[in-house]
Protein backbone atom coordinates (compact mmCIF):
# COMPACT_ATOMS: atom_id res chain seq x y z
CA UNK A 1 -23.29 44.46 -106.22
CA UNK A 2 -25.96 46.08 -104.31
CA UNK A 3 -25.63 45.80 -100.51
CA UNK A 4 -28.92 46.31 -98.10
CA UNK A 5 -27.88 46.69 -94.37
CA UNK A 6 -31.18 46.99 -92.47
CA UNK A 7 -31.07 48.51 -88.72
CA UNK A 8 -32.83 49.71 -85.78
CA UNK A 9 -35.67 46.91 -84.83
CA UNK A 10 -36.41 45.73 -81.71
CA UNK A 11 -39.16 45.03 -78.87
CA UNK A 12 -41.62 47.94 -77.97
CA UNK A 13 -44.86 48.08 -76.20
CA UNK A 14 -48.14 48.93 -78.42
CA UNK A 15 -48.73 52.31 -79.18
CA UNK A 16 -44.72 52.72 -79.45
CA UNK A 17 -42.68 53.73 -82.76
CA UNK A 18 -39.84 52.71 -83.52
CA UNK A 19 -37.52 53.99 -86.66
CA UNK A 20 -35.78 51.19 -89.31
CA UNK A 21 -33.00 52.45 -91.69
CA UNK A 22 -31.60 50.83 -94.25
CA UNK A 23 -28.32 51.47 -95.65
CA UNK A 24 -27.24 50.97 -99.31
CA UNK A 25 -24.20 50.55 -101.09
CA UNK A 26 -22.84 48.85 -104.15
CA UNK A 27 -24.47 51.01 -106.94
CA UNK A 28 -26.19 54.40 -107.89
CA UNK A 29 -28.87 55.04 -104.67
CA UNK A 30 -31.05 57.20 -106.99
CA UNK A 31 -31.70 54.99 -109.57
CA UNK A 32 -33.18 52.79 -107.72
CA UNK A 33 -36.66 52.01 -106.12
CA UNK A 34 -37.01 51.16 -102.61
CA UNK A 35 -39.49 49.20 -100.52
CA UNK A 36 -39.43 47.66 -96.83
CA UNK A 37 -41.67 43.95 -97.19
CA UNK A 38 -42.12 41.97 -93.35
CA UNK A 39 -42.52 38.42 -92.65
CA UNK A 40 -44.17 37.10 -89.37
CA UNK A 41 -43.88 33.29 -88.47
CA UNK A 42 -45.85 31.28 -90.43
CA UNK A 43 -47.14 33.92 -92.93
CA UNK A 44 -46.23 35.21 -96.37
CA UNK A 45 -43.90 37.78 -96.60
CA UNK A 46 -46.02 41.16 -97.46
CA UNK A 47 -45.32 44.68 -98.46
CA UNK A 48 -45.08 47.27 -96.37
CA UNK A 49 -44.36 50.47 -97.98
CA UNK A 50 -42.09 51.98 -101.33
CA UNK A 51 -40.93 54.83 -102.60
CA UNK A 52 -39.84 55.54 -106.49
CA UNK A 53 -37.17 57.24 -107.78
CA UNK A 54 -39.56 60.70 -107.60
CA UNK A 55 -40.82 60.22 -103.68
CA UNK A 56 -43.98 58.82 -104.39
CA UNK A 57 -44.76 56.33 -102.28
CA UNK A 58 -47.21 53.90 -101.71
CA UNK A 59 -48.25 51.75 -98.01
CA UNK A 60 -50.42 48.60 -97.38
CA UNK A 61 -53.19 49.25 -96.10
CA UNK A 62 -52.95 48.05 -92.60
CA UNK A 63 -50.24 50.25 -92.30
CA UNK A 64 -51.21 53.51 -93.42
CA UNK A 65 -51.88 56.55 -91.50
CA UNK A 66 -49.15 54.75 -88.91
CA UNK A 67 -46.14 54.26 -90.83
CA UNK A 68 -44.04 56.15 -93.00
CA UNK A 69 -41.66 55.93 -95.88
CA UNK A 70 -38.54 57.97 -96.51
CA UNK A 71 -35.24 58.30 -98.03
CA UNK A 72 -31.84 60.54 -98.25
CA UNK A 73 -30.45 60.10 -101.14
CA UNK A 74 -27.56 61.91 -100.10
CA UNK A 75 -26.74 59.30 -97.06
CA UNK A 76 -28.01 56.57 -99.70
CA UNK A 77 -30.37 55.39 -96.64
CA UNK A 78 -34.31 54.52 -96.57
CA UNK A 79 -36.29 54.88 -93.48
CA UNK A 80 -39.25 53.22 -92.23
CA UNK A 81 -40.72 54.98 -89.52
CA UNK A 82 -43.53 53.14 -87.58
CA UNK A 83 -46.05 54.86 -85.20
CA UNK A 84 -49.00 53.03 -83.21
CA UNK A 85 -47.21 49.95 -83.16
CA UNK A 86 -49.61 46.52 -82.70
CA UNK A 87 -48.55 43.32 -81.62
CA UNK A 88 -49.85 42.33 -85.58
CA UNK A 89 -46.65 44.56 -86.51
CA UNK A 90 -44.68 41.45 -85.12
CA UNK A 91 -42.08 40.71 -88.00
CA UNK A 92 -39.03 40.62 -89.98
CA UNK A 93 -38.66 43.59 -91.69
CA UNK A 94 -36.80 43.36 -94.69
CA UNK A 95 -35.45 46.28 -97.08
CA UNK A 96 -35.50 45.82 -101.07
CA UNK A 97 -34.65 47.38 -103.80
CA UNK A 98 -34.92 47.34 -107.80
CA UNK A 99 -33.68 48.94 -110.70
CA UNK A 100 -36.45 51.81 -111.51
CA UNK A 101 -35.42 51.76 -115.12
CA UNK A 102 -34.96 48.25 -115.81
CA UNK A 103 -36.67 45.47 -113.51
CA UNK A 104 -40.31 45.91 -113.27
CA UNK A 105 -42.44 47.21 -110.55
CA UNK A 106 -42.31 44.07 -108.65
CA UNK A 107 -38.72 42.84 -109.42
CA UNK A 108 -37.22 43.39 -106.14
CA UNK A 109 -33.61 41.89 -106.62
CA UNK A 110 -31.86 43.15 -104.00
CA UNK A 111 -32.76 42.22 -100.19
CA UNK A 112 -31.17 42.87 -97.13
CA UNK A 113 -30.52 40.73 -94.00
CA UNK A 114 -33.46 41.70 -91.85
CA UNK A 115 -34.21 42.97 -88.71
CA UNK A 116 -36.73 41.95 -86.49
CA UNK A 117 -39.51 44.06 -84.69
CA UNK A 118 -41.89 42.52 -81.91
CA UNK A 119 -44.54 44.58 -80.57
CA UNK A 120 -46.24 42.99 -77.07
């Protein structure tokens, strides 16, 4: 079974940047898709940013320009890195993934624990 270990949250000021990583295990890294989704108190959880099997990626839009998406496939680890924090960054982060070949774009089976960021 595919295992998500998120790391690497924490508190920062705004304007800070902080780096997530996600390590995976369980299964083939390459075939699948990747995405980091955040939940703050009281809201839905939303996505954040992915990244297909090819690179291309994809970022909400209150995030882009300020965050960043990116994998090695060869460590079998996603990164999120986040630049110009704001205290409306304040969240669970959660990694996901999927199946590229075989759950659809928005089947995201796979989740890891969390890890929380708060930006004051």
């Amino acid at each position: 079974d595919v295992q998500l270990v998120e790391s690497g949250g924490g508190s920062v000021q705004a304007g800070g940047s902080l780096i997530l990583s996600c390590a995976f295990s369980g299964a083939t890294y390459s075939s699948h898709c990747m995405g980091w989704f955040r939940q703050a108190p009281g809201k839905e959880r939303e996505g954040v940013a992915a990244i297909d099997s090819d690179g291309s990626t994809s970022y909400a839009d209150s995030v882009k320009g300020r965050f960043t998406i990116s994998q090695d496939n060869a460590k079998n680890t996603l990164f999120l890195q986040m630049n110009s924090l704001k205290p409306e960054d304040t969240a669970m982060y959660y990694c996901a993934g999927r199946d590229c070949y075989m759950d659809g774009p928005e089947e995201f089976r796979f989740w890891g624990q969390g890890t929380q960021v708060t930006v004051s």
